[in-house]
N, C-alpha and C. Protein backbone atom coordinates (compact mmCIF):
# COMPACT_ATOMS: atom_id res chain seq x y z
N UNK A 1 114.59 233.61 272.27
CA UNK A 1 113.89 233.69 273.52
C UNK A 1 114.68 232.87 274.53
N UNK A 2 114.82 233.49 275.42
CA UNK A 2 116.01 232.29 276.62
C UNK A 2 114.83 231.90 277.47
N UNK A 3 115.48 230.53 278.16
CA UNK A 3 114.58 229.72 278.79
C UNK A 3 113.93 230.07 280.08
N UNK A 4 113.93 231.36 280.75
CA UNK A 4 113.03 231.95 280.98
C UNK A 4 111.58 232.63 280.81
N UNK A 5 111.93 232.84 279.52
CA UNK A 5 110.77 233.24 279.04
C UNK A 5 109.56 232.11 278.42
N UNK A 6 110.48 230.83 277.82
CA UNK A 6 109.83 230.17 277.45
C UNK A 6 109.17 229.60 278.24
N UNK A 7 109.87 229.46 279.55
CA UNK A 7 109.20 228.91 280.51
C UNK A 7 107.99 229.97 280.94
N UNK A 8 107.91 230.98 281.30
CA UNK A 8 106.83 232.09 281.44
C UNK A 8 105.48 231.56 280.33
N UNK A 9 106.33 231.02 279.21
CA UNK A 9 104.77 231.25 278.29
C UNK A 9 104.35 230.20 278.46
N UNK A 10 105.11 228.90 278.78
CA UNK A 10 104.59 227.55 278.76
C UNK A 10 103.56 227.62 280.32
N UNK A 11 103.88 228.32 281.06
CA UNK A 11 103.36 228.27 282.29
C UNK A 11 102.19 229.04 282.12
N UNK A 12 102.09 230.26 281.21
CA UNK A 12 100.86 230.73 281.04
C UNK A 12 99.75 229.92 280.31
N UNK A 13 100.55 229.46 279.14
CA UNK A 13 99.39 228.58 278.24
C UNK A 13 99.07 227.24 279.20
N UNK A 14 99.75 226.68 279.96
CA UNK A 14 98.94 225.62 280.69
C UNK A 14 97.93 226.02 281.35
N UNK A 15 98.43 227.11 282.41
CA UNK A 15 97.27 228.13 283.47
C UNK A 15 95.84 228.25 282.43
N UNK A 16 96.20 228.89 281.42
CA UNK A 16 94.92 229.30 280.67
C UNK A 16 94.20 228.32 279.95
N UNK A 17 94.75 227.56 279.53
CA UNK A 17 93.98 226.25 278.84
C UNK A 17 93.87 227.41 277.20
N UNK A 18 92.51 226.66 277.08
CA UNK A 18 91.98 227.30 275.40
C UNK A 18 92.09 228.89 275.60
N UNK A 19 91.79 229.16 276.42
CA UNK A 19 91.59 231.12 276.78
C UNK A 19 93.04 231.59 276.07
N UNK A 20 94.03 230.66 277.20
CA UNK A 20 95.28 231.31 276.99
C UNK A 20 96.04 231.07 275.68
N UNK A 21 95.79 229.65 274.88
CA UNK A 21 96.18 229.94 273.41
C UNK A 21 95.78 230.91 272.74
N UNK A 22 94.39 231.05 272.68
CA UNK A 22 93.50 231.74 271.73
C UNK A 22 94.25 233.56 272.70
N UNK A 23 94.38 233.86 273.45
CA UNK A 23 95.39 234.66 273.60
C UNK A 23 96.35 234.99 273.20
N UNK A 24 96.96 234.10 273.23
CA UNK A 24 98.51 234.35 272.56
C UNK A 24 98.61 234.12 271.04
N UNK A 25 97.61 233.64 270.04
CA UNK A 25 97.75 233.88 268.90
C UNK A 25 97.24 234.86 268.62
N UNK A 26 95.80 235.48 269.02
CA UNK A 26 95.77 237.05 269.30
C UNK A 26 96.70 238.17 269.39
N UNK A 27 97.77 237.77 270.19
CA UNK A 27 98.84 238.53 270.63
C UNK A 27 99.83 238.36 269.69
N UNK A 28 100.33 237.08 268.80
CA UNK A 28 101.16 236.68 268.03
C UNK A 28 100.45 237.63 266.63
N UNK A 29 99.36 237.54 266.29
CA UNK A 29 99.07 238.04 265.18
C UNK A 29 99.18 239.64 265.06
N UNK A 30 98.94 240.26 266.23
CA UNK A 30 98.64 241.19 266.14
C UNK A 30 100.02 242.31 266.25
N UNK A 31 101.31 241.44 266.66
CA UNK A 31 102.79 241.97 266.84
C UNK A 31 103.20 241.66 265.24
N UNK A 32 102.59 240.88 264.99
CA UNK A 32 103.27 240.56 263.92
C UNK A 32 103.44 239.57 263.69
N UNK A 33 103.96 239.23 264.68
CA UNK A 33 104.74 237.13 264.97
C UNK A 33 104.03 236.38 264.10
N UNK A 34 103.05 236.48 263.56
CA UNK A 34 102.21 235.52 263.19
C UNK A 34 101.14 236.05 261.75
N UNK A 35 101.58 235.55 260.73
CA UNK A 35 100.69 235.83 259.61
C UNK A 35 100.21 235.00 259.22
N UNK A 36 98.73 235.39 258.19
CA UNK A 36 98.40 234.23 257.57
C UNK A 36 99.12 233.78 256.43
N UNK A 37 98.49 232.77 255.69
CA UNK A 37 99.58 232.25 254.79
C UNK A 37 99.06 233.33 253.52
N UNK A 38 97.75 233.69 253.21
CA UNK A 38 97.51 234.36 251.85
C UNK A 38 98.44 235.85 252.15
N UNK A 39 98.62 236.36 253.08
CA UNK A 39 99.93 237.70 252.98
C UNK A 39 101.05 237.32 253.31
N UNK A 40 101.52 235.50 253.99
CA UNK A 40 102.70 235.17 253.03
C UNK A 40 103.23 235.50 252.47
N UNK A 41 102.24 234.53 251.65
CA UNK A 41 101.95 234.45 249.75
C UNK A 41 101.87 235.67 249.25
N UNK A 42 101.28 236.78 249.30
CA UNK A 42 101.32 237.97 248.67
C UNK A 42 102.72 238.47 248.85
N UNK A 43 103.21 238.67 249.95
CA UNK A 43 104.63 238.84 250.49
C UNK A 43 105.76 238.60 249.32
N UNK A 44 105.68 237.14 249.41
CA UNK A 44 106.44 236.10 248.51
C UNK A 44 106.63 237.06 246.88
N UNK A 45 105.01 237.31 246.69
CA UNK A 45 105.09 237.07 245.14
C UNK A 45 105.65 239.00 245.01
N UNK A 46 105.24 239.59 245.88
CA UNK A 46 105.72 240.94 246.42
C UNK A 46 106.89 241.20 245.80
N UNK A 47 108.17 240.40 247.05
CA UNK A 47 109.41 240.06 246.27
C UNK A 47 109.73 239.95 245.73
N UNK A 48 109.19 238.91 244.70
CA UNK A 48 109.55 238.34 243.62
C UNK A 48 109.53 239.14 242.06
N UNK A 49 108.37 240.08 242.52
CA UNK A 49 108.24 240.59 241.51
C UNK A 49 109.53 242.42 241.71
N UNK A 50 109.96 242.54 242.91
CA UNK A 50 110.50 243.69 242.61
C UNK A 50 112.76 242.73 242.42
N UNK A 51 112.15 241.60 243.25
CA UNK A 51 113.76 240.91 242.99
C UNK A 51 113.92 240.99 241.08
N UNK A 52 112.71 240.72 240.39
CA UNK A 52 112.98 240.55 238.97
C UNK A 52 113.12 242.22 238.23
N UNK A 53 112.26 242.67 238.42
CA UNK A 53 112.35 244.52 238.12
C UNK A 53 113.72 244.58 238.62
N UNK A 54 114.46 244.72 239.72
CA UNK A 54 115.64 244.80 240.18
C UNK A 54 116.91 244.11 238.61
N UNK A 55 116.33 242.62 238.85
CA UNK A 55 117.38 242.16 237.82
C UNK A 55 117.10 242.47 236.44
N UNK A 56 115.91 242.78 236.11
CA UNK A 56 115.89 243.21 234.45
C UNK A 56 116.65 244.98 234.62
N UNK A 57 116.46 245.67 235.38
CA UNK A 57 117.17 247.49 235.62
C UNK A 57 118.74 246.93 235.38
N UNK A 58 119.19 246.23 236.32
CA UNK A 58 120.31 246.06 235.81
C UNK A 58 120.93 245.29 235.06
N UNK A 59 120.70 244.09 234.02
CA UNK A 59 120.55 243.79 232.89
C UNK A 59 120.59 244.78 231.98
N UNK A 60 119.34 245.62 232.33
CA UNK A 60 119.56 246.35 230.99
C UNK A 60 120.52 247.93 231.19
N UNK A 61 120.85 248.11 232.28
CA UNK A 61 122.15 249.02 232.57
C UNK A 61 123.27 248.68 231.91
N UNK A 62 123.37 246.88 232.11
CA UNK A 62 124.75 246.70 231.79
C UNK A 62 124.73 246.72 229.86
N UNK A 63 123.68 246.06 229.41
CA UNK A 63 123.66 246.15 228.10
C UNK A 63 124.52 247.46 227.71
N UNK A 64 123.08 248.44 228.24
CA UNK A 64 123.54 249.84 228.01
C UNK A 64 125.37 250.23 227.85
N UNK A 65 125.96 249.69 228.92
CA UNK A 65 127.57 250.32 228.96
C UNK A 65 128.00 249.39 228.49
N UNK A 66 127.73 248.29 227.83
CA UNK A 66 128.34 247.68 226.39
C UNK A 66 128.30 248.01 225.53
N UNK A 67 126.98 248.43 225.19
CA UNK A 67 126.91 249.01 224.17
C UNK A 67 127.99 250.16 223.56
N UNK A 68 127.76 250.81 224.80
CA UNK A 68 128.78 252.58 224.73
C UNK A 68 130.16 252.23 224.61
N UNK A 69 130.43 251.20 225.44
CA UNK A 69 131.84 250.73 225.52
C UNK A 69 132.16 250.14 223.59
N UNK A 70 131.28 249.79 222.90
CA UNK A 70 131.54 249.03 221.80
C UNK A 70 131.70 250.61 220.92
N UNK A 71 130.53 251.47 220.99
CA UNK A 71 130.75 252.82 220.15
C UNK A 71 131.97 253.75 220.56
N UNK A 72 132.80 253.70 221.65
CA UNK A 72 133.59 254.15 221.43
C UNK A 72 133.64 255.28 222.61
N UNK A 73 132.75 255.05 223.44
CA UNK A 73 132.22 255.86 224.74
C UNK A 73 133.10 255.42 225.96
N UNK A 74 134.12 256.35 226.48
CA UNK A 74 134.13 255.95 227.49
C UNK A 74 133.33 255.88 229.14
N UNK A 75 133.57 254.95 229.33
CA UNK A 75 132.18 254.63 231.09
C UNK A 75 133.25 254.32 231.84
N UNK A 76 132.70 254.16 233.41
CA UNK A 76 132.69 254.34 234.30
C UNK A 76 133.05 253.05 234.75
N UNK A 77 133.05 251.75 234.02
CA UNK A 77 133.03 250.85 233.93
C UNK A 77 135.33 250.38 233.85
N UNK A 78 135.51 251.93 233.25
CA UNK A 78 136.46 251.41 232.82
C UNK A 78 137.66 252.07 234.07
N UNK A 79 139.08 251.77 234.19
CA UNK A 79 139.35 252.31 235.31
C UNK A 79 139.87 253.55 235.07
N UNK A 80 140.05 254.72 236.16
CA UNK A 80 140.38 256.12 236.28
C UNK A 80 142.01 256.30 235.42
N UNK A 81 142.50 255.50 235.13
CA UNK A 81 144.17 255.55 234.42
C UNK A 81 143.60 255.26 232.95
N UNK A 82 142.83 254.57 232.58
CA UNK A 82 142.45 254.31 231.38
C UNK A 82 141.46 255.89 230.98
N UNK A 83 140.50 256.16 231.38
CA UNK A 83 139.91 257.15 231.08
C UNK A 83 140.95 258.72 230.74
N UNK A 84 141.93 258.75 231.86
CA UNK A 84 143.16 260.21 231.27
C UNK A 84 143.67 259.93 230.26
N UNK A 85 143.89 261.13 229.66
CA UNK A 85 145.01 260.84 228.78
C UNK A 85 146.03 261.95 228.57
N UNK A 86 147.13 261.33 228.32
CA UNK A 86 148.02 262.48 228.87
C UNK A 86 148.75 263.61 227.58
């Protein structure tokens, strides 16, 4: 926000007193700007739970092309000169 604007809001919330806070967190909540903490928190644990699904998928991808790589499979893993054969 450049100091224009800040100045705009500081000048409004003085003008308005209580009206004009209780305004602008109205206005903050309702853009967005402003959440409570329990959808935070839901937010948070949101993440957390698809950041871990994320890291167990690929964990167990990579297992997977070890595995193949150990039986004798070639992957994708390995580079395009290694995979030809001439």
């Amino acid at each position: 926000m450049d100091v224009g604007a800040a100045q705009a809001v500081w000048d409004f919330l003085n003008a308005g007193g209580v009206l004009g806070v209780l305004v602008f967190v109205l206005w903050a909540v309702y853009s967005g700007k402003l959440v409570t903490r329990r959808e935070f928190d839901d937010l948070k644990e949101d993440r957390d739970r698809w950041r871990e699904s994320s890291l167990r998928a690929t964990d167990l991808s990579d297992r997977a092309l070890l595995e193949a790589e150990r039986r004798g499979f070639e992957t994708s893993r390995r580079s395009s000169s290694e995979n030809h054969t001439t």
